[in-house]
N, C-alpha and C. Protein backbone atom coordinates (compact mmCIF):
# COMPACT_ATOMS: atom_id res chain seq x y z
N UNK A 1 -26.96 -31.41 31.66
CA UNK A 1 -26.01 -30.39 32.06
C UNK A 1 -26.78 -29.27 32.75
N UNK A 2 -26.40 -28.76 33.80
CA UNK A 2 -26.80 -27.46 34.62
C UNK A 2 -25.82 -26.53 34.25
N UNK A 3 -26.37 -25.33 34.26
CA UNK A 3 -25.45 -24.02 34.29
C UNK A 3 -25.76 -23.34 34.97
N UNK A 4 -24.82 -22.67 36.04
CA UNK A 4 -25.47 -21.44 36.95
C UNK A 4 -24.77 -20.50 36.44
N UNK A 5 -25.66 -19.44 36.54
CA UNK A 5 -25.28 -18.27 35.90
C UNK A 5 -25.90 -16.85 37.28
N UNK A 6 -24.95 -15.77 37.32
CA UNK A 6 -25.47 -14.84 38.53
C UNK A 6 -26.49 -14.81 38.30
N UNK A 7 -27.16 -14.02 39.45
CA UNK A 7 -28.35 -12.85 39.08
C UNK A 7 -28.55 -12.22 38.29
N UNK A 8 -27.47 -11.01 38.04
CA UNK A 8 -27.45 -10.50 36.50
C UNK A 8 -27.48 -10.80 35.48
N UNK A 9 -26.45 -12.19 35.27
CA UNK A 9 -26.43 -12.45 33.84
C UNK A 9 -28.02 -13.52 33.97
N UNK A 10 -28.39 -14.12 34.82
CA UNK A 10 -29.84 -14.80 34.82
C UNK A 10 -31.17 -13.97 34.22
N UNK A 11 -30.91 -13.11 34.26
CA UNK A 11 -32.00 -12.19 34.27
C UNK A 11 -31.45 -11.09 32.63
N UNK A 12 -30.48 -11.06 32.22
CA UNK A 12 -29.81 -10.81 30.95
C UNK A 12 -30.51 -11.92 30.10
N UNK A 13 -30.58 -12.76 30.61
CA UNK A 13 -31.06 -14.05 29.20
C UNK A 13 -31.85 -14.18 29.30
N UNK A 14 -33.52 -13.62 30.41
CA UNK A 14 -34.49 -14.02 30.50
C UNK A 14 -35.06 -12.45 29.97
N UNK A 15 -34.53 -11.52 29.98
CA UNK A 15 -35.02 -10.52 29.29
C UNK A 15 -34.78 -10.60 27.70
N UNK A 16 -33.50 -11.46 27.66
CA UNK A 16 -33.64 -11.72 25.71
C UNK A 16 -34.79 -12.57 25.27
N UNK A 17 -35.19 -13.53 26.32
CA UNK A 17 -36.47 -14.46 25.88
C UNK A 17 -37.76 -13.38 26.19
N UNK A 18 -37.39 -12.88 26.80
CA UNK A 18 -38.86 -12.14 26.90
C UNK A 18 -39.25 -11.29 25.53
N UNK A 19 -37.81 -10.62 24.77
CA UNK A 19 -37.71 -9.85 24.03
C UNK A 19 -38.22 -10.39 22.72
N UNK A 20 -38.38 -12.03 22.89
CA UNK A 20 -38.41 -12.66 21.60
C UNK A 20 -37.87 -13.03 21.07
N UNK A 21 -36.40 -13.35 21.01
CA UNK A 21 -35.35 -13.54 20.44
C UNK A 21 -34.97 -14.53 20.40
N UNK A 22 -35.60 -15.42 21.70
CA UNK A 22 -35.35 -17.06 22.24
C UNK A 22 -36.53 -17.46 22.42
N UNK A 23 -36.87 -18.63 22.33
CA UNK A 23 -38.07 -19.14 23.02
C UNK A 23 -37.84 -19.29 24.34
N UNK A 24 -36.81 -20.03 24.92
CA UNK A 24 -36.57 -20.57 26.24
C UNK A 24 -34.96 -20.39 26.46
N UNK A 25 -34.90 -19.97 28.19
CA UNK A 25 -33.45 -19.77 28.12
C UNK A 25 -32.26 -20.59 27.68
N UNK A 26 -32.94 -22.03 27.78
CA UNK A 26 -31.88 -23.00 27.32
C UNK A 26 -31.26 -22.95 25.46
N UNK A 27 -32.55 -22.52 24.84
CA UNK A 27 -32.25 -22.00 23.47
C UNK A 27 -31.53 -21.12 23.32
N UNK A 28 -31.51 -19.69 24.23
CA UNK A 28 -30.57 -18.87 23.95
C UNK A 28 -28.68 -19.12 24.51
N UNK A 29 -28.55 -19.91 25.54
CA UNK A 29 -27.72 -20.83 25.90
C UNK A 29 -26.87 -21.52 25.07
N UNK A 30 -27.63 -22.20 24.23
CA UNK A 30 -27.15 -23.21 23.20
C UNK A 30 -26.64 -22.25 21.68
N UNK A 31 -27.51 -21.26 21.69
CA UNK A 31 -26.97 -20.12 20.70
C UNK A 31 -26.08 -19.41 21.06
N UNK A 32 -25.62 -19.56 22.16
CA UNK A 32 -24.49 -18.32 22.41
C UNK A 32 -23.61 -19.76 22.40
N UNK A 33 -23.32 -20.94 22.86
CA UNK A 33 -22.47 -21.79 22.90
C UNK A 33 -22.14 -22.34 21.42
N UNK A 34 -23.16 -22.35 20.33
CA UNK A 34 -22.79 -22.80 19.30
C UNK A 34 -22.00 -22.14 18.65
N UNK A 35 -22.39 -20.54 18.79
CA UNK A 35 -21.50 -18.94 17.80
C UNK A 35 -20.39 -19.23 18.64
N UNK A 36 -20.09 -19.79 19.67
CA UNK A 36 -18.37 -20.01 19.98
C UNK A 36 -17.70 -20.89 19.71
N UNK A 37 -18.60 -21.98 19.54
CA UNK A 37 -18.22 -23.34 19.18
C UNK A 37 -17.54 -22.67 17.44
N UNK A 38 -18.39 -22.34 16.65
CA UNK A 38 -18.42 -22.00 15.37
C UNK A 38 -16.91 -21.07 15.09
N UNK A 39 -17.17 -20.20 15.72
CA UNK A 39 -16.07 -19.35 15.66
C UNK A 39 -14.95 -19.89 16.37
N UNK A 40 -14.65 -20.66 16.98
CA UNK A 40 -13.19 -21.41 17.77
C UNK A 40 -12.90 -22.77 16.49
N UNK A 41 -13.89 -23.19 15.71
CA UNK A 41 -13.67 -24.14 14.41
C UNK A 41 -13.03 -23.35 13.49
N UNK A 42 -13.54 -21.89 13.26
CA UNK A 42 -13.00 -21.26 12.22
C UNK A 42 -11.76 -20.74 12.64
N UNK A 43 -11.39 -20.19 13.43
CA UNK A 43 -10.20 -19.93 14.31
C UNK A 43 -9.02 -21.22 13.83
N UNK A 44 -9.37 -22.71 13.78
CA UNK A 44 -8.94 -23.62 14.20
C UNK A 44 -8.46 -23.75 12.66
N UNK A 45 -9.35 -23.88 11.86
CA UNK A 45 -9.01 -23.33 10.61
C UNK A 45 -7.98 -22.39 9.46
N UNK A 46 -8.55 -21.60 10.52
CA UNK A 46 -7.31 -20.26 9.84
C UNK A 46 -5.91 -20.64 10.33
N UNK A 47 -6.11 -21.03 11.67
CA UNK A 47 -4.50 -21.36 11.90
C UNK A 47 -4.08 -22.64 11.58
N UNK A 48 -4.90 -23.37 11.07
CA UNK A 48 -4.25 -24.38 10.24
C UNK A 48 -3.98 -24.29 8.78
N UNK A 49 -4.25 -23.32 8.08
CA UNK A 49 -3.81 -23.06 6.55
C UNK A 49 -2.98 -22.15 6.64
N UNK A 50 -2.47 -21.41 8.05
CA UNK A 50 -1.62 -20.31 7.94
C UNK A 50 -0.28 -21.63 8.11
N UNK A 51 -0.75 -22.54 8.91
CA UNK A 51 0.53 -23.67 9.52
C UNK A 51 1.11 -24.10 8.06
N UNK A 52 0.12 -24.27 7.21
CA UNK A 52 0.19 -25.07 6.14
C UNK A 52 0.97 -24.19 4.96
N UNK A 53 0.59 -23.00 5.47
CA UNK A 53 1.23 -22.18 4.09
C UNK A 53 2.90 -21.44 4.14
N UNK A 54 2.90 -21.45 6.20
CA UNK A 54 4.47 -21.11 6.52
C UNK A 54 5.32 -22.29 5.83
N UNK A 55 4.06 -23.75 6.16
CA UNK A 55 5.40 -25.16 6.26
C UNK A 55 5.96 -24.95 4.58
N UNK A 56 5.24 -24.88 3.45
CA UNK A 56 5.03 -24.68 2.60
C UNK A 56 6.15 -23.62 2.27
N UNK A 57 6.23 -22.40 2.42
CA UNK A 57 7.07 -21.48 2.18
C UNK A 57 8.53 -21.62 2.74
N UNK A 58 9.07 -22.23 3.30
CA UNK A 58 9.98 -22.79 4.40
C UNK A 58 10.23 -23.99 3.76
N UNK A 59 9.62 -25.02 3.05
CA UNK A 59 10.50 -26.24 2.02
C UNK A 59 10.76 -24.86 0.99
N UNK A 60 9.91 -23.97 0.73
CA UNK A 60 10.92 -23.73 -0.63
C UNK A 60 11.80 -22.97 -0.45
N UNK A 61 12.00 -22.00 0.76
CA UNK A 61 13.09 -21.79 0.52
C UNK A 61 14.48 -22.65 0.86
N UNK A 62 13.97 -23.68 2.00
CA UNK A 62 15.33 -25.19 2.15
C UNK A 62 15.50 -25.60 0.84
N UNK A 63 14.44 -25.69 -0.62
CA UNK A 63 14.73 -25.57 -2.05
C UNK A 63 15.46 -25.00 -2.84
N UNK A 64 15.42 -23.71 -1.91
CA UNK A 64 15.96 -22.63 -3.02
C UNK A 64 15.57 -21.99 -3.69
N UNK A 65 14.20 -22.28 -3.24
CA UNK A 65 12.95 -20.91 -4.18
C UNK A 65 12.76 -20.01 -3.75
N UNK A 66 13.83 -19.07 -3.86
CA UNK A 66 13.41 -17.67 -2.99
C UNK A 66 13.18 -16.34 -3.91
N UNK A 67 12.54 -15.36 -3.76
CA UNK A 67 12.18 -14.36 -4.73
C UNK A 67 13.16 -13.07 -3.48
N UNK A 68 14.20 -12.36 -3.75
CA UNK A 68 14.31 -10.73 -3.37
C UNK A 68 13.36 -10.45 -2.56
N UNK A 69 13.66 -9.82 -1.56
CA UNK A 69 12.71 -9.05 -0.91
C UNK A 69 11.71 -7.85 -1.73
N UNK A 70 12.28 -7.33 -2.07
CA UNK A 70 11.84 -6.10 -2.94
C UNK A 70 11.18 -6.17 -4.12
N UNK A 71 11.24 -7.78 -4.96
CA UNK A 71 10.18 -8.24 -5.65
C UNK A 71 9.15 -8.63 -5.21
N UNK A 72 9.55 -9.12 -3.87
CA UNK A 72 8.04 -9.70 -3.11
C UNK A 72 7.44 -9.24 -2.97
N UNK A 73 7.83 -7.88 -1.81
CA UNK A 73 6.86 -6.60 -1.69
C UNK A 73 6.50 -6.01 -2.73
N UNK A 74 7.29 -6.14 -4.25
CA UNK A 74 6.21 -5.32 -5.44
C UNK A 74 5.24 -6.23 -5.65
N UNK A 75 5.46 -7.22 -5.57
CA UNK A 75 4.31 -8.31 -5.93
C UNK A 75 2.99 -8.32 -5.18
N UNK A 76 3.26 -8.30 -3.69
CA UNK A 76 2.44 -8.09 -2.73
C UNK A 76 1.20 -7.01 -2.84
N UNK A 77 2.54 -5.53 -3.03
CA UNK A 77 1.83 -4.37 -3.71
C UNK A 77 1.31 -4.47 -4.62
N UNK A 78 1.34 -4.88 -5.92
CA UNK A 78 0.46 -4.57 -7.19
C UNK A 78 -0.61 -5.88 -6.67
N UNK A 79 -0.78 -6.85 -5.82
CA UNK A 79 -2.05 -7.58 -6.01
C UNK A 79 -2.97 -6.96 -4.71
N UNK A 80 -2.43 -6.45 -3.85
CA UNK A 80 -3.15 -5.34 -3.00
C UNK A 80 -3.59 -4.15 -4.10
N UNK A 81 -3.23 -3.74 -5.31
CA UNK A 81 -3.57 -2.60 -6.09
C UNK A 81 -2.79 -1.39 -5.36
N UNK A 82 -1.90 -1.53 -4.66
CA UNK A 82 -1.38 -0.67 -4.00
C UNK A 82 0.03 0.04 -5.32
N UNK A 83 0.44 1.69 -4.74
CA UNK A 83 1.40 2.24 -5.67
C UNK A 83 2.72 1.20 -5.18
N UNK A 84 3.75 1.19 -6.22
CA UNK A 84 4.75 0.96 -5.90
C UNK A 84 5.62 1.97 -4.99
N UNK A 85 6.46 1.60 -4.49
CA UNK A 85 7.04 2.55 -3.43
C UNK A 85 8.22 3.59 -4.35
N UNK A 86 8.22 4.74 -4.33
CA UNK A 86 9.51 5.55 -5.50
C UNK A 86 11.12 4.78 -4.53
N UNK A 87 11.23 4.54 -6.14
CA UNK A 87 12.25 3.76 -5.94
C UNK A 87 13.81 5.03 -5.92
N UNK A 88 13.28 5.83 -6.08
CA UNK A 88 14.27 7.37 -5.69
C UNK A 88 14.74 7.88 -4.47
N UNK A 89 13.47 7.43 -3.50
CA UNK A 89 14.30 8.04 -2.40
C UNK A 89 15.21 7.25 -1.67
């Protein structure tokens, strides 16, 4: 694989190898491609347990397992450690 990269950014990655940080520009290359690779897996991740936890919440309530709004949010609140909201005003 070839990569062209400008002037600027050519000379951005050859001053990080100079700096020590890389041995060779292709190392620092492969480190900036892997921390995206890495982070677009975890990305891929999160939105698949968020998929998993809507589908999840959505059979129960087609179940019939539904909690009040206003219990939820106390529930929400006391495991955040958060005050309850005055129930006065």
């Amino acid at each position: 694989m070839t990569v062209t990269l400008t002037e600027e950014l050519e000379t951005f990655v050859r001053d990080k190898v100079r700096e020590g940080a890389f041995a060779t520009p292709s190392e620092y290359i492969r480190d900036l491609v892997r921390t995206r690779y890495l982070a677009e897996q975890d990305r891929t991740a999160r939105l698949q347990a968020l998929d998993a936890a809507l589908a999840e919440g959505l059979a129960d309530a087609e179940a019939g397992r539904l909690v009040p709004v206003g219990e939820a949010f106390a529930r929400v609140r006391a495991a955040l450690g958060m005050a309850d909201e005055d129930k006065s005003a």
